[in-house]
Structures are given as C-alpha cells and as structure tokens.
Protein backbone atom coordinates (compact mmCIF):
# COMPACT_ATOMS: atom_id res chain seq x y z
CA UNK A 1 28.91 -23.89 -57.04
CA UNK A 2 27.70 -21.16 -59.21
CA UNK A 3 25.80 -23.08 -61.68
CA UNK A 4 23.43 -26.09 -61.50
CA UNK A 5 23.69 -29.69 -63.24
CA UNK A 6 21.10 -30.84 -65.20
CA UNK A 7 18.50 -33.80 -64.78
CA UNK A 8 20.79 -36.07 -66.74
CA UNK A 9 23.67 -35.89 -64.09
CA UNK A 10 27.59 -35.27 -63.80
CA UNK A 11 28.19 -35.78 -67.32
CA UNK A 12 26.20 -33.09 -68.52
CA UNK A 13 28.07 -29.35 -68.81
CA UNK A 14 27.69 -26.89 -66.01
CA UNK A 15 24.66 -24.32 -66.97
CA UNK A 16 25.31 -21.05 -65.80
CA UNK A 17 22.91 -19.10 -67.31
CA UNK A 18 19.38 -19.37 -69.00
CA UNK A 19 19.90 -18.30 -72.72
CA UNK A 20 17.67 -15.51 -74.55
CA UNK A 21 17.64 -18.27 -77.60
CA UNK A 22 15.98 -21.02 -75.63
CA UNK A 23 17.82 -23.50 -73.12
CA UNK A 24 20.83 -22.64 -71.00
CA UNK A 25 24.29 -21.55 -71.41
CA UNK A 26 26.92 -23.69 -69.65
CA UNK A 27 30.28 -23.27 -69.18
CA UNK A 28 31.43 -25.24 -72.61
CA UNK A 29 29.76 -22.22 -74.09
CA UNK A 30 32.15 -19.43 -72.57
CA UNK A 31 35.03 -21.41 -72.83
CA UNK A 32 34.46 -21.73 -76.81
CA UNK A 33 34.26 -17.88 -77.16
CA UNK A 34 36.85 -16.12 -78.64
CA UNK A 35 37.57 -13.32 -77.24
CA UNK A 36 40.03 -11.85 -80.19
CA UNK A 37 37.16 -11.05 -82.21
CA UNK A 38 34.30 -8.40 -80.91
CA UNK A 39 31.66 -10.97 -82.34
CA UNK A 40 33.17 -13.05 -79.49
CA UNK A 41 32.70 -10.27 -76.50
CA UNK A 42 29.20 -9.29 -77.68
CA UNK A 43 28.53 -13.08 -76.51
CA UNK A 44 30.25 -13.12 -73.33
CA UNK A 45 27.76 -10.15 -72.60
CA UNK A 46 24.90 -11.82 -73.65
CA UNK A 47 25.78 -14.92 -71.11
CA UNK A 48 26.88 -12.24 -68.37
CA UNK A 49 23.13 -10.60 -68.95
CA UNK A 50 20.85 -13.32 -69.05
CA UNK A 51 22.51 -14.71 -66.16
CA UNK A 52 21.98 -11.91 -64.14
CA UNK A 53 18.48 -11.85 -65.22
CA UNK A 54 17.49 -15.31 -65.21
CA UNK A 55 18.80 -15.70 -61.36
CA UNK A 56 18.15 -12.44 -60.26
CA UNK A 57 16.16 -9.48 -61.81
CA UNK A 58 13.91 -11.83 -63.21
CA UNK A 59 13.15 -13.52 -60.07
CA UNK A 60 12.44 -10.42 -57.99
CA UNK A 61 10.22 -9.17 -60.66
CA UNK A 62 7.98 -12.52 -60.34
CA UNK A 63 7.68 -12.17 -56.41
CA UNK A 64 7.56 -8.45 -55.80
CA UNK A 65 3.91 -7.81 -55.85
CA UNK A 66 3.60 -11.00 -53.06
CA UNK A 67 2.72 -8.84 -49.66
CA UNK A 68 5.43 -9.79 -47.62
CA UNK A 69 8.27 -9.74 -50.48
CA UNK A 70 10.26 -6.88 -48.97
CA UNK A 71 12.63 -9.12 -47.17
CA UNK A 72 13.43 -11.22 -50.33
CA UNK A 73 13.40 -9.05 -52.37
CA UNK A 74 16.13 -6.99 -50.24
CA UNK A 75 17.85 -9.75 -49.89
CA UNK A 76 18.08 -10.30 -53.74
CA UNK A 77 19.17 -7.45 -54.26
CA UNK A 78 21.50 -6.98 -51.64
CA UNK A 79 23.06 -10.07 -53.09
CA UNK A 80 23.39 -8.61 -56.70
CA UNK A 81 24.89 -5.45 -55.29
CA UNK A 82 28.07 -7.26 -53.86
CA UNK A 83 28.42 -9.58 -57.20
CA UNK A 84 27.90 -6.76 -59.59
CA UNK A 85 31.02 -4.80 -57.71
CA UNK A 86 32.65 -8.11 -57.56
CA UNK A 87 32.60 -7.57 -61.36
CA UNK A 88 33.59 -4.20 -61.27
CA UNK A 89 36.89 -4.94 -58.92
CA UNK A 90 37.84 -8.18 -61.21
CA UNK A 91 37.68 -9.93 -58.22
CA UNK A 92 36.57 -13.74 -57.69
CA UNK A 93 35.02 -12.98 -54.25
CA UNK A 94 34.67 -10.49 -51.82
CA UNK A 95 37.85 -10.08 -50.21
CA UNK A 96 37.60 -11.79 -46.05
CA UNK A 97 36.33 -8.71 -44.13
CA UNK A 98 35.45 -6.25 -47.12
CA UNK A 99 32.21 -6.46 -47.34
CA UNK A 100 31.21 -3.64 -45.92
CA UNK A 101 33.59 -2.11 -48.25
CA UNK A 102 32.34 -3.25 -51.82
CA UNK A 103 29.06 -1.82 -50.59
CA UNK A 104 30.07 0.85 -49.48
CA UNK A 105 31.83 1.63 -52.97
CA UNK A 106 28.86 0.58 -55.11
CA UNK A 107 26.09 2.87 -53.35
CA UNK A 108 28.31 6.22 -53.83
CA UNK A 109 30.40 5.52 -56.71
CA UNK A 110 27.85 3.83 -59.69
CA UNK A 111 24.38 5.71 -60.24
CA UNK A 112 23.32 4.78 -56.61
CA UNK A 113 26.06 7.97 -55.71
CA UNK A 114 22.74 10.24 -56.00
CA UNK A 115 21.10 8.73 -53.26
CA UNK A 116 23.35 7.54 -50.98
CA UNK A 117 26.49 9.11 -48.83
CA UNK A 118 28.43 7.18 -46.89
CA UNK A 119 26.61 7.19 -43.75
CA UNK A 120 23.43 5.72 -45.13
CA UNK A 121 25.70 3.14 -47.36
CA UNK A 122 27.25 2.35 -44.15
CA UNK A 123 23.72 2.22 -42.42
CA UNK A 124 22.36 0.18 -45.29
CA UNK A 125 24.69 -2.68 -45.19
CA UNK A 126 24.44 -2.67 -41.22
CA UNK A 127 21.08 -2.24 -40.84
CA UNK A 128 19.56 -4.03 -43.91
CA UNK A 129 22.25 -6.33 -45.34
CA UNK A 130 23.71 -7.74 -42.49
CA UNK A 131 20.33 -7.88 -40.87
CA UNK A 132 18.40 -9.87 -42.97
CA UNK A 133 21.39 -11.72 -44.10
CA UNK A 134 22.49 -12.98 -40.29
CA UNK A 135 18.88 -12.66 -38.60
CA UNK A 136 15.95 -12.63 -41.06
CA UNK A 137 15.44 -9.34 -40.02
CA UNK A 138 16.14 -5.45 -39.92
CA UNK A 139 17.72 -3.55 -37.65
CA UNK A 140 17.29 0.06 -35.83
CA UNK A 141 14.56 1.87 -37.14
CA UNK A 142 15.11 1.02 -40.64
CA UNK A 143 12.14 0.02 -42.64
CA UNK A 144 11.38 -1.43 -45.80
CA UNK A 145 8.33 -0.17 -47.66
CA UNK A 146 6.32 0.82 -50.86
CA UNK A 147 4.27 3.74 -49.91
CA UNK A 148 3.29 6.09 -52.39
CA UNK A 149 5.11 8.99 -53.08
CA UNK A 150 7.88 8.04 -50.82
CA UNK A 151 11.54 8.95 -52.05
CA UNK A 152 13.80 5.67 -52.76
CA UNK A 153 15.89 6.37 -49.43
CA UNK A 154 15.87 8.65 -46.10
CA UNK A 155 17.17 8.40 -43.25
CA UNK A 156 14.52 7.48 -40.07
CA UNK A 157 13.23 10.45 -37.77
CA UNK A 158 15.66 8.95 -34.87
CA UNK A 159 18.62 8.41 -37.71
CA UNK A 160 18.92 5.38 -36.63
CA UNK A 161 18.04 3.47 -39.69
CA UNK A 162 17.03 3.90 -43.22
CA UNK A 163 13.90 3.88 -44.74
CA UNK A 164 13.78 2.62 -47.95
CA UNK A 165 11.34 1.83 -50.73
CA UNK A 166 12.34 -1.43 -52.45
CA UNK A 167 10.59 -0.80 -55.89
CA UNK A 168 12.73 2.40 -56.08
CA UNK A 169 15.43 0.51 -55.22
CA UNK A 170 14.94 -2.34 -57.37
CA UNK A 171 14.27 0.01 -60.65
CA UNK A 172 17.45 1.93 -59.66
CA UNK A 173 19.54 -1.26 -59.67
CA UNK A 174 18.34 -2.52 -62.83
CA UNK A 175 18.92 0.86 -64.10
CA UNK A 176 22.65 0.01 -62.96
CA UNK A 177 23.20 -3.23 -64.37
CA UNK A 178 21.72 -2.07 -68.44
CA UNK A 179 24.50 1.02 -67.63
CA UNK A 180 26.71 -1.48 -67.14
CA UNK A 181 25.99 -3.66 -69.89
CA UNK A 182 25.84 -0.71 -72.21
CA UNK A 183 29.38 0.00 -71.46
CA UNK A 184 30.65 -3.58 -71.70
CA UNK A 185 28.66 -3.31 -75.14
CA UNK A 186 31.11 -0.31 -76.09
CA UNK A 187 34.44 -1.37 -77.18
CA UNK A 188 36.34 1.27 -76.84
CA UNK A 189 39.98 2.63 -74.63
CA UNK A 190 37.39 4.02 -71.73
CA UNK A 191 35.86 0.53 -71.02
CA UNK A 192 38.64 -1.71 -71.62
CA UNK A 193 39.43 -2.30 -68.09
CA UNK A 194 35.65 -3.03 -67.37
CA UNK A 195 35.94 -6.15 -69.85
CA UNK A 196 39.03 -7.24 -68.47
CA UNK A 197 37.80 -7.29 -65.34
CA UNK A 198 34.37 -8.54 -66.29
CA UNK A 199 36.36 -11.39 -68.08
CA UNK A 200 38.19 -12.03 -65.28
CA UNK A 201 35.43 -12.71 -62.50
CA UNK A 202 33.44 -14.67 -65.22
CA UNK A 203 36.50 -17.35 -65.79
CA UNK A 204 36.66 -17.67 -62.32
CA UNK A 205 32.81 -19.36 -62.41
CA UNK A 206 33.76 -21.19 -65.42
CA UNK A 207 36.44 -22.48 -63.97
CA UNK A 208 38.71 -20.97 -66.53
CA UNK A 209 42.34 -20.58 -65.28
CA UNK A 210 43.64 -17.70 -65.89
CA UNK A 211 46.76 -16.62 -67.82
CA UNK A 212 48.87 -14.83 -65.31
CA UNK A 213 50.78 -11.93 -66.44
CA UNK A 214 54.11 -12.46 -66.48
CA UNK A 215 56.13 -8.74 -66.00
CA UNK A 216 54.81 -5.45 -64.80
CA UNK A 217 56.09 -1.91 -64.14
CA UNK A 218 54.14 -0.56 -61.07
CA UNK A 219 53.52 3.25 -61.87
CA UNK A 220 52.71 5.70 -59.21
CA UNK A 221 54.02 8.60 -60.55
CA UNK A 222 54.83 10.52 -63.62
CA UNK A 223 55.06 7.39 -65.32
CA UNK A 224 51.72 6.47 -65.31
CA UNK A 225 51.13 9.04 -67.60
CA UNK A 226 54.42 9.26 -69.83
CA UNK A 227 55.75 5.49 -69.68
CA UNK A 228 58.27 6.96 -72.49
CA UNK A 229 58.60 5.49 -75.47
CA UNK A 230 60.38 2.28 -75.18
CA UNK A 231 57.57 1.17 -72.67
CA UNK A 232 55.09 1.98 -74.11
CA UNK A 233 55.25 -0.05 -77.09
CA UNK A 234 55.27 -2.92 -74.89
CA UNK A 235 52.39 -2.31 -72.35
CA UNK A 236 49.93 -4.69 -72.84
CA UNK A 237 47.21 -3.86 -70.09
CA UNK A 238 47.20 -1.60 -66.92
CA UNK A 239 46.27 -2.76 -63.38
CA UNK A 240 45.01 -0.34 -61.24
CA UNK A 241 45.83 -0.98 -57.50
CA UNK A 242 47.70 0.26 -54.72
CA UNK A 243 51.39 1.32 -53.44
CA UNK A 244 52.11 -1.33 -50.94
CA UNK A 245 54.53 1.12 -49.57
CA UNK A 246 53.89 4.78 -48.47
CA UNK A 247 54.72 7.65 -50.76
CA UNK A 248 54.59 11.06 -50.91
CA UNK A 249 55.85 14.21 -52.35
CA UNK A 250 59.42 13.75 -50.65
CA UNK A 251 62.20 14.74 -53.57
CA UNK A 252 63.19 17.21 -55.33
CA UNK A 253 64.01 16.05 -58.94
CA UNK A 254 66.98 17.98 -60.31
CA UNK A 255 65.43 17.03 -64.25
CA UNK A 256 62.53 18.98 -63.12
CA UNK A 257 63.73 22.09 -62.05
CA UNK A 258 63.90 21.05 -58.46
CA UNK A 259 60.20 20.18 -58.62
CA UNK A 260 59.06 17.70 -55.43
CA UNK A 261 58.56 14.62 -56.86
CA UNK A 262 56.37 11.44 -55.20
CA UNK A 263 58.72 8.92 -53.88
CA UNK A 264 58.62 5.68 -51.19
CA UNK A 265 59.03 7.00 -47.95
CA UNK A 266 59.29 5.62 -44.52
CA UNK A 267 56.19 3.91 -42.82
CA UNK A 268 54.29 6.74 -41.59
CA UNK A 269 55.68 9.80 -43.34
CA UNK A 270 53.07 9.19 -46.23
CA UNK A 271 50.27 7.08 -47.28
CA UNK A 272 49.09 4.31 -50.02
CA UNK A 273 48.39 5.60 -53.15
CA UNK A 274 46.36 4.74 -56.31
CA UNK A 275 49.17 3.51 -58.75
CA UNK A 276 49.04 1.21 -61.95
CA UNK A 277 50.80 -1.73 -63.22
CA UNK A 278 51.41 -1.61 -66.59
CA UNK A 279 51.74 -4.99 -68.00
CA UNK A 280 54.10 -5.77 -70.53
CA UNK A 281 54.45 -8.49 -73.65
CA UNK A 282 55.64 -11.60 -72.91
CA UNK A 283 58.46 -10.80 -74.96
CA UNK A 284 60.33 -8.52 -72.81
CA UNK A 285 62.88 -10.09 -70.73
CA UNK A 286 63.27 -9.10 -67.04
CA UNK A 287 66.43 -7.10 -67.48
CA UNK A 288 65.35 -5.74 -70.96
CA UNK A 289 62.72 -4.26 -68.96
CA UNK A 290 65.22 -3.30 -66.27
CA UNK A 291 67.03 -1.73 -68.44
CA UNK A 292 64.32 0.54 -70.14
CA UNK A 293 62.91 1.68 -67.03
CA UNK A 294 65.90 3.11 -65.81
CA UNK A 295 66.71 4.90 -69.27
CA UNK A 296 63.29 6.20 -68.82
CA UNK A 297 63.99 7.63 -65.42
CA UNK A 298 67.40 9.12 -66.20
CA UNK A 299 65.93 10.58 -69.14
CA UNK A 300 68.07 8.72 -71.73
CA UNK A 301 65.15 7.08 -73.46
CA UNK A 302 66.12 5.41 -76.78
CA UNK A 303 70.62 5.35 -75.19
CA UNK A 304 70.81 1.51 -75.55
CA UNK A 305 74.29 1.59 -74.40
CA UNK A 306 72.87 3.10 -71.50
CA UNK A 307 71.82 -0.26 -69.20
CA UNK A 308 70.73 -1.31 -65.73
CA UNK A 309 73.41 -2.62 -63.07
CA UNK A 310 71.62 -3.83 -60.00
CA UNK A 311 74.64 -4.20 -58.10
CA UNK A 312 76.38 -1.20 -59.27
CA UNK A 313 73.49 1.30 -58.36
CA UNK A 314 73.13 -0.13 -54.91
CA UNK A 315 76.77 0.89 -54.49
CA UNK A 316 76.01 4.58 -55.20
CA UNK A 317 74.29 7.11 -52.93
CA UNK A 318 71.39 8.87 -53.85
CA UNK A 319 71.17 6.46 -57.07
CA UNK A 320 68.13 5.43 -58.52
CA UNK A 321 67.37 1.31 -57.90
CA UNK A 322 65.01 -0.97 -59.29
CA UNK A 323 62.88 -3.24 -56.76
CA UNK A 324 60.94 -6.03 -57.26
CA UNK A 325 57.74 -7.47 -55.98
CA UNK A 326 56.65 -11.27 -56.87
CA UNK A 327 53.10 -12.55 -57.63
CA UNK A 328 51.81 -8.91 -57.04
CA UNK A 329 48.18 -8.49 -58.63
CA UNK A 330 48.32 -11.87 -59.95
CA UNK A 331 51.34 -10.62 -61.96
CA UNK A 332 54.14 -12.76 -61.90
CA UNK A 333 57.00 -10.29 -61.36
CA UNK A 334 56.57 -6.19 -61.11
CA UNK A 335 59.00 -3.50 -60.79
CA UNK A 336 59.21 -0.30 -59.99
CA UNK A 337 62.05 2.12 -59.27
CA UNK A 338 62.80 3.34 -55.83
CA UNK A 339 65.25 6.84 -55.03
CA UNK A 340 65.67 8.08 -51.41
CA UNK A 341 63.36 10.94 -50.04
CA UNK A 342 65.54 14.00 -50.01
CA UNK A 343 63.62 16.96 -48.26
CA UNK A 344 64.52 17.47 -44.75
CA UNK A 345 61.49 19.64 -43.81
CA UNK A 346 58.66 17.32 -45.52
CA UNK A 347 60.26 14.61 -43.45
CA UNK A 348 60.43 16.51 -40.51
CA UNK A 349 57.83 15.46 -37.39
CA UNK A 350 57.81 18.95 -35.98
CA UNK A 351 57.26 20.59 -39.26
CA UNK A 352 53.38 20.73 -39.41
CA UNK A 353 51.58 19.86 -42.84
CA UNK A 354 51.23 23.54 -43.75
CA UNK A 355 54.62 24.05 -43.40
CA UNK A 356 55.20 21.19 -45.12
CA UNK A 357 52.84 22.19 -48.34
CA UNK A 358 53.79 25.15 -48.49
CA UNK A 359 57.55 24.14 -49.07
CA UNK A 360 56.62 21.81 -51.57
CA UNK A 361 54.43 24.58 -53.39
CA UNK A 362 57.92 27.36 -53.39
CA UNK A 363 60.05 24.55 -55.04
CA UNK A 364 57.00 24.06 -57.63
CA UNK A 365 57.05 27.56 -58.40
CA UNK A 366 60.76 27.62 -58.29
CA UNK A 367 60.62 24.53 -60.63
CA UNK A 368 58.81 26.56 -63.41
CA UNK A 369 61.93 27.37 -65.58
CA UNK A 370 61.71 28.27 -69.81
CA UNK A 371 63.05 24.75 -70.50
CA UNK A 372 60.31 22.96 -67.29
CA UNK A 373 57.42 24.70 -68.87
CA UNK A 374 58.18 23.93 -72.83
CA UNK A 375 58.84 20.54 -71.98
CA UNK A 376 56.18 20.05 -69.19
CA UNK A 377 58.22 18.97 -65.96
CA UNK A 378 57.50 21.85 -63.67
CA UNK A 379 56.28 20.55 -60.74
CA UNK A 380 52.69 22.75 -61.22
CA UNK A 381 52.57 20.21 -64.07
CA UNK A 382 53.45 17.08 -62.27
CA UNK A 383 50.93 17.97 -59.30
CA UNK A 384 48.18 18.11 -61.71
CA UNK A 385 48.56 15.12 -63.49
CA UNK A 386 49.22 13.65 -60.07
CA UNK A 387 45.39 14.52 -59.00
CA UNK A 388 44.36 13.89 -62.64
CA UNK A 389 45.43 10.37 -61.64
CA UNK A 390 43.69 10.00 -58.93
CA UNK A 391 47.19 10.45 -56.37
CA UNK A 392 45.77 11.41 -53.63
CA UNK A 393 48.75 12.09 -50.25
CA UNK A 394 48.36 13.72 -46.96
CA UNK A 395 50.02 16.94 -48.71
CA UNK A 396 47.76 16.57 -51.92
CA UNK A 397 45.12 18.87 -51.12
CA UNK A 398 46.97 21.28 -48.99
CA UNK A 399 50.06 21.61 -51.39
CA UNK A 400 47.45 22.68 -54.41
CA UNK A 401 45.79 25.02 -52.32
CA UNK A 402 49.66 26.34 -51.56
CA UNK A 403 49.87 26.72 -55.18
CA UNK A 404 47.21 28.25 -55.68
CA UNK A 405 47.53 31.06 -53.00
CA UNK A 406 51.24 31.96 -54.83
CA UNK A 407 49.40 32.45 -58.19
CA UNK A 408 46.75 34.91 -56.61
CA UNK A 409 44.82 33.00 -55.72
CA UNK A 410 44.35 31.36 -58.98
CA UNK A 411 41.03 29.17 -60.31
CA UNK A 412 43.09 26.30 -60.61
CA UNK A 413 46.48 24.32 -61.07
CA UNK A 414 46.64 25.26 -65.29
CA UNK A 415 45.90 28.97 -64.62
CA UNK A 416 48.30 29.04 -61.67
CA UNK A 417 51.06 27.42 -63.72
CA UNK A 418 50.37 30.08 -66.56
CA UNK A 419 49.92 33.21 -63.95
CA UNK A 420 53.85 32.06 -62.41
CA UNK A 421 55.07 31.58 -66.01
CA UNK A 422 54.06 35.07 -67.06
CA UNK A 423 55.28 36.94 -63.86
CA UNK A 424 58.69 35.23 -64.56
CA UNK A 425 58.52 36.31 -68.13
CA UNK A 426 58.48 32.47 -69.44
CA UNK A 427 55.33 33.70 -71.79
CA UNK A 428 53.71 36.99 -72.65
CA UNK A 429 50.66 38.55 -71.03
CA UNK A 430 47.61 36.84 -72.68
CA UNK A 431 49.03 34.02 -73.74
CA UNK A 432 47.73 30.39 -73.23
C-alpha cells in the first residue's frame, strides 16, 4: 500500500501525503480535485510535491549527516529514481524485468544526462542499486563517499565500479524533481503529456480507475505530423509508444513523387519505431473514423462520399487497408492503416544497407518535383520530419547521410532539399 492509515483505524481515509498546510492529504483529497480547472492541477502538484518530500527528500535530509548514512541514503534515492520515471512513463509500476531500463533512461535522459553515459547508468544500477537493494551492500569497486572536492560520479581506477559522492547526488536529484515540478507547474502544449502521465500514475495510488480511451489512430508516419483536417478536430490526446510491428522505409508513394515512404514490413526487414496514438472524442464512431483515415491517406480529405469498405479493399491488390489492434495502450480500440512494401531492393537480403540507402536517397531526390516541393511531400521532406519525430530505422541514419552526399555534401536535410530544388530549376539561386 502506498499510503498509511491513521491511529483511528479502517474508517479513516488513506493519507498519502503530509500537507504544506498542516496534517495530511489522503486520497478523498485527490479524488475531489477537479482537474478541468488549472486551480485544480496546481493542487494535484502540491499533493504530488509534498509527498515526495515528506517520504523522501525530507527524510534523507534528516539522516545524511549520521556517519554511516551512505547506504540509506543510496537506497532512498535509488528508490525515488525508479518512481520519479515511473511518473515520467505514466506507468503504475515498473514493468517485470525493466528495471534496469527506467534507470537506465532517467540517468542519461533528465539532468542526470551530464553525468552519466550508459555504461556508468548501467554500472550504477548493478553495482549500487541492485547491491544494496538484494545484499545490503555494494558491489565491484564501487564506493560511496563524501570527500571533499570529489566530482558527483567517476568511474573506479579498475572500472569496475563507480565512485560516487551521495551529497552530489542527492542535490542533483532534488535539483530534478523542482525541474520537474516546475514543468508540471507550466500549463502549456510542451508539458501536457507530463500531466497526463503524472495524472495517470497518481490515480493508480489513489485507487482512481481510470477512464480508458475508447478509439485511437496509431501514427508512425507522416501522419503524426499532418493528421489532416478531419482528424484533427477530433484528437483528443496523443500516446506516445511503439510500432508493435516492424517498419521501415519500404514504398514508394506515387502522391509523393515516388518518395519511399515508412510502411509495416515483414519480421526482420525493419525495426520498432517511436509512433503515436492519437486519441479521438468519444464521439467518433469506429467506421466514421474508418472512414476519415482512409480519405486522409488517399488524399481526398473533406470527399464524404468517399468511404471505407473493409471488405472491398482486401479484395484489391496493392490497396490501402485499415487494421485494428484491441486494448492497445490502455486504449480500447486503435487503428492504423497498413499498404504492402513495394521496393524490391530495400527488401532484398543480399542488397547491403548502403545499397539499400542509397536507393531510397535517388527516389527522394527523384521525388522532389515543382508540385512535391510547394506542397511539401518530397521525400527530403518526409525524412526530416521522420527524424524530427523521433523515427528512428536501420536505414535512418544511413539514408540521410545518402542525401546528403547527392546535395554536395550538404549541412543538412533543409539545405539539401533546397540545393536539389535549385539544380532542377524548382527555385532560383538564393532563394529560401
């Protein structure tokens, strides 16, 4: 149990914080919030804070000048780390084996990123974490000290172990959780998926039952940026996850100029990617959604005459089809759109990835056409906002680099777009 009852006994709510006003925040308290108003967030923080102060920072700043604190405190803190990126994921609890993982993420992607790499993140959770977690103890050479004018982590002489210096530590992880209350504090588009996930892991301890979303569109492609507009009046939220089927640049996409194009592809010829759900209203049926999606991907946006046929599309070759995942994300029912790979030679095992990027980088320069470039659908354009995304393939890196290389070896993907449009005569010298 998260919280603690009180002296009176069962009846009495569940506190799960101490409150900055005097007594205790309980789980009546975050269930009354409203979370429609801001005046209702700015609460939810407060809980979220003086939790993790009153059962945390607070304690490890009352013991931390005892001799022989290091191992507590360590251990505090090594606790705080996995809930804090519980909190960041929007997850209830550390996914069974992942562990390692969420550590791993927290020390090189939050502040923590200028002191650790991977390797001593790795070593750190091994080591420390696991050591004093399992065995009331550390393991390898790693060491846990306050010596003066010692740096908050190195690695030991024999690099097998850490050495780290716990007040360092300690400030730097406080330092961590006031960044992320500050941004929780900020209600604005760059944070909202923070809150929601912040929300999310705190009704889980309240014992809050969450609303599942009821219809999705899982993006992993040009529609995560341009949903069109029919969609997009009706996305409610965005879920970032993964493809739980490999993709990669495997199509050529005749509305793009022939530009490759990410698609599913056989298990093995590509890889997971980052992708997004975008969650719609509960007012859009399944096959209004059906039916919108497809416009959207045969560019006929707006063509209500123009609807989806499940079973007529199936009966076509080379058609595009609609799939359908249940209970995906803790969203009831997502969709996304599925059309057969189509390049022989990125599908080919004896091609070699070279080969294989630099194919894909000819048809992106092919792809850049006077109508592509006005409108934005080369495939120079659609790589970028690919990696803008955070797409990342087996062909990502080595297909820009192809790209590159054709446009003289050009600074990046914009300035090789605009070099190939100008030696094709799209736009004049000098122009932007």
């Amino acid at each position: 149990m998260t919280g603690e009852k009180g002296k009176t006994g069962e009846s009495e709510p569940l506190r799960i914080a101490p409150s900055r006003h005097g007594g205790h925040w309980t789980v009546e308290d975050w269930k009354a919030l409203d979370f429609s108003t801001e005046e209702g967030w700015q609460t939810a923080i407060d809980i979220f804070e003086d939790r993790i102060r009153g059962r945390f920072l607070d304690i490890v700043e009352a013991i931390q000048d005892y001799e022989f604190s290091g191992f507590a405190v360590m251990a505090l803190d090594c606790l705080l780390i996995e809930t804090l990126q519980q909190f960041y994921e929007g997850k209830a609890e550390t996914p069974r084996g992942q562990s390692g993982e969420y550590f791993r993420r927290f020390l090189t992607r939050t502040s923590f990123g200028a002191f650790f790499d991977t390797k001593k993140a790795d070593m750190l959770y091994s080591s420390i974490r696991c050591g004093i977690l399992h065995q009331a103890e550390i393991k390898g050479s790693s060491r846990i000290w306050i010596k003066e004018g010692t740096s908050l982590v190195r690695c030991a002489e024999d690099d097998n172990g850490l050495l780290i210096n716990r007040r360092l530590f300690h400030k730097q992880l406080e330092c961590e959780f006031s960044h992320c209350v500050a941004r929780l504090r900020q209600n604005d588009p760059p944070n909202e998926e923070l809150r929601r996930r912040f929300k999310r892991k705190m009704d889980v301890i309240c014992k809050v039952q969450p609303e599942a979303p009821r219809l999705g569109i899982l993006a992993y492609g040009s529609l995560i940026a341009d949903p069109g507009r029919e969609l997009k009046r009706h996305i409610v939220g965005r879920i970032r996850t993964r493809t739980p089927f490999e993709v990669e640049f495997a199509r050529s996409s005749k509305g793009r100029g022939g530009a490759p194009t990410l698609v599913p592809v056989p298990c093995g010829k590509g890889c997971q990617i980052q992708a997004y759900i975008l969650v719609l209203d509960d007012e859009v049926a399944e096959q209004e959604a059906c039916n919108m999606l497809y416009r959207r991907e045969i560019n006929c946006i707006g063509e209500n005459s123009v609807t989806y046929d499940d079973e007529r599309q199936r009966s076509k070759k080379d058609a595009v089809v609609i799939e359908k995942l249940q209970d995906f994300e803790d969203v009831e029912l997502v969709l996304y759109t599925v059309l057969p790979p189509k390049d022989g030679v990125l599908l080919d095992d004896n091609a070699s990835l070279v080969d294989k990027a630099n194919e894909l980088a000819r048809l992106a320069k092919q792809s850049i056409t006077k109508e592509t470039f006005c409108s934005q659908r080369d495939g120079i354009r659609y790589l970028a906002d690919a990696i803008r995304h955070g797409i990342q393939t087996s062909l990502t890196d080595l297909y820009k680099y192809a790209v590159l290389r054709l446009a003289d070896d050009a600074p990046d993907l914009q300035e090789a777009r605009l070099r190939l449009a100008r030696h094709k005569g799209i736009i004049a010298e000098g122009n932007q």
